[in-house]
C-alpha atoms as a PDB file:
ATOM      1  CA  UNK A   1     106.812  35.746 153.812  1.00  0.00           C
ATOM      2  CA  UNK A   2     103.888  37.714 152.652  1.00  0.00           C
ATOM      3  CA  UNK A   3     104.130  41.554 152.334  1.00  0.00           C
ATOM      4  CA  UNK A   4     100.865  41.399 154.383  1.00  0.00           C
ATOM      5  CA  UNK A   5     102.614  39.147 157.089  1.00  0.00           C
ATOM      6  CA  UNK A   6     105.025  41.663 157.594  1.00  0.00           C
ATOM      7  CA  UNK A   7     102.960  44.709 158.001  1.00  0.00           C
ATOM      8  CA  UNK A   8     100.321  42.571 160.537  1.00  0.00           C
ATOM      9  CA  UNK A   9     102.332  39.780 161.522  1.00  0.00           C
ATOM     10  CA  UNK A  10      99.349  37.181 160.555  1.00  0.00           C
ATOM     11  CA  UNK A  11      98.365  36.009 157.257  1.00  0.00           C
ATOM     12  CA  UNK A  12      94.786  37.369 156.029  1.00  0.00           C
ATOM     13  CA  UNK A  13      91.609  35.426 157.504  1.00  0.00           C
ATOM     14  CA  UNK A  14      88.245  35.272 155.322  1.00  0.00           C
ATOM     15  CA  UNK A  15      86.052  35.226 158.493  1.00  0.00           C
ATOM     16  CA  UNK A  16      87.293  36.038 161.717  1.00  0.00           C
ATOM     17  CA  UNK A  17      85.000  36.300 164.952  1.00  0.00           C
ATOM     18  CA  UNK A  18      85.101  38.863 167.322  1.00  0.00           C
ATOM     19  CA  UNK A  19      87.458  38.634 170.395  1.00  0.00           C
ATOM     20  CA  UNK A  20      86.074  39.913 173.788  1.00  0.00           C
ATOM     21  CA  UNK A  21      87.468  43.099 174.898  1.00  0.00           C
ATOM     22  CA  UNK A  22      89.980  41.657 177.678  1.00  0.00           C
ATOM     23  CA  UNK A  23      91.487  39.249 175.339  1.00  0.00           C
ATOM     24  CA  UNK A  24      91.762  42.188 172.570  1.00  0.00           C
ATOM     25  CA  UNK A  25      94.278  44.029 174.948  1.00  0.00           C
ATOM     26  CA  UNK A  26      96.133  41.143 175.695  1.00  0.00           C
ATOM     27  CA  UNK A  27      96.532  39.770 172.126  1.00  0.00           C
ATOM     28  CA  UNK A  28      97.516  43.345 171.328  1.00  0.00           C
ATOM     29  CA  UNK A  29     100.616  43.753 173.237  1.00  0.00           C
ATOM     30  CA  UNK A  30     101.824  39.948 172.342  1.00  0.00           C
ATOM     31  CA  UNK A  31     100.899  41.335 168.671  1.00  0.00           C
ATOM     32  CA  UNK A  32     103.120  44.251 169.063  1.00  0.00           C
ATOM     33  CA  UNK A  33     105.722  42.944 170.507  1.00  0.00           C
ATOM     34  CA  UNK A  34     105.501  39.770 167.461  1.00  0.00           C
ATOM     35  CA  UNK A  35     105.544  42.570 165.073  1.00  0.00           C
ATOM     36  CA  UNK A  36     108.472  44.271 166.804  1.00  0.00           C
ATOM     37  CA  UNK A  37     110.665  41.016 166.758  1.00  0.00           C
ATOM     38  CA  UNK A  38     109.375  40.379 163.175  1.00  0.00           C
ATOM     39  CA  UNK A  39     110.532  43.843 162.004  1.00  0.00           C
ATOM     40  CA  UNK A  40     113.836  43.900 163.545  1.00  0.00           C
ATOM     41  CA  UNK A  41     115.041  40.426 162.010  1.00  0.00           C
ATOM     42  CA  UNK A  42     113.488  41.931 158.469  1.00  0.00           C
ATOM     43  CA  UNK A  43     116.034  44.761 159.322  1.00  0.00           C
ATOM     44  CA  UNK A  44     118.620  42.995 159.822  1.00  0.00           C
ATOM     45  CA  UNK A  45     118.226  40.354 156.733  1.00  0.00           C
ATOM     46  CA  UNK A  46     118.006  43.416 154.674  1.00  0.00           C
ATOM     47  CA  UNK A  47     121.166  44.876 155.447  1.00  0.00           C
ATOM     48  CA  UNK A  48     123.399  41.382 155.383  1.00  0.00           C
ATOM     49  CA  UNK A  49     121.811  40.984 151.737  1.00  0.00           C
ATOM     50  CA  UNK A  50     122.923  45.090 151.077  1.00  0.00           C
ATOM     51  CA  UNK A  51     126.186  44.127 152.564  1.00  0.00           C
ATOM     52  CA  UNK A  52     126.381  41.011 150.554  1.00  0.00           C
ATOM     53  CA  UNK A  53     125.376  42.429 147.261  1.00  0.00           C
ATOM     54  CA  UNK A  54     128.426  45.739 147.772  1.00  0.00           C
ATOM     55  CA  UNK A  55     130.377  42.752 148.379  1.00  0.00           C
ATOM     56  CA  UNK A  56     129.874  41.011 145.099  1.00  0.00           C
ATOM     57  CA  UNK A  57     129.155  43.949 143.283  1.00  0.00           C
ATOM     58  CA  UNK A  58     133.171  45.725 144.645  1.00  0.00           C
ATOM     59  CA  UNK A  59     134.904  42.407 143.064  1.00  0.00           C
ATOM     60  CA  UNK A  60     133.790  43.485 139.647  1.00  0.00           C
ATOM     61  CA  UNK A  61     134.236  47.206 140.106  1.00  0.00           C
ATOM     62  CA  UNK A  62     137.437  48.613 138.268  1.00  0.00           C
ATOM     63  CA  UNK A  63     138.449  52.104 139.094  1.00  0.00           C
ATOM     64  CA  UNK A  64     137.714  54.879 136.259  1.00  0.00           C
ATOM     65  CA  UNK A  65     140.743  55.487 133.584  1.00  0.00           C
ATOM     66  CA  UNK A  66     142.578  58.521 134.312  1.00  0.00           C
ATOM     67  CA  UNK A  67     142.752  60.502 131.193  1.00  0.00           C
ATOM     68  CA  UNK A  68     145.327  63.043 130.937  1.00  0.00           C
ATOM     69  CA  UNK A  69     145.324  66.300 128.102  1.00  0.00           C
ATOM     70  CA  UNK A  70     146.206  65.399 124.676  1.00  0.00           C
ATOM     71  CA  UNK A  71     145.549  61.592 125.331  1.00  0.00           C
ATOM     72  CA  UNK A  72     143.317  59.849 122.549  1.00  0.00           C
END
């Protein structure tokens, strides 16, 4: 998925011809609502892969020595 795909929920056209003004409003709100859908399921593959990288990254984590005074 392109970066410009997820901000307009199309991929970029070279030409494009111009819609008649009842069909913009229509295409609008199924555009929205595309775009709506589209950003929720980027939401929620972002967090899984945040969950899923704490995951992996907490099995390799070791907790910080505890020094005590005098101790080289």
């Amino acid at each position: 998925m392109t970066p410009f795909f997820a901000n307009y929920g199309r991929e970029p056209e070279i030409e494009r011809t111009p819609l008649e003004a009842m069909n913009r409003s229509q295409e609008a709100e199924v555009t929205a609502k595309q775009l709506k859908n589209l950003h929720e399921a980027l939401r929620r593959d972002i967090e899984f892969m945040n969950e899923r990288m704490k995951h992996y990254y907490n099995l390799k984590r070791q907790e910080a020595p505890q020094f005590k005074k005098g101790e080289k």
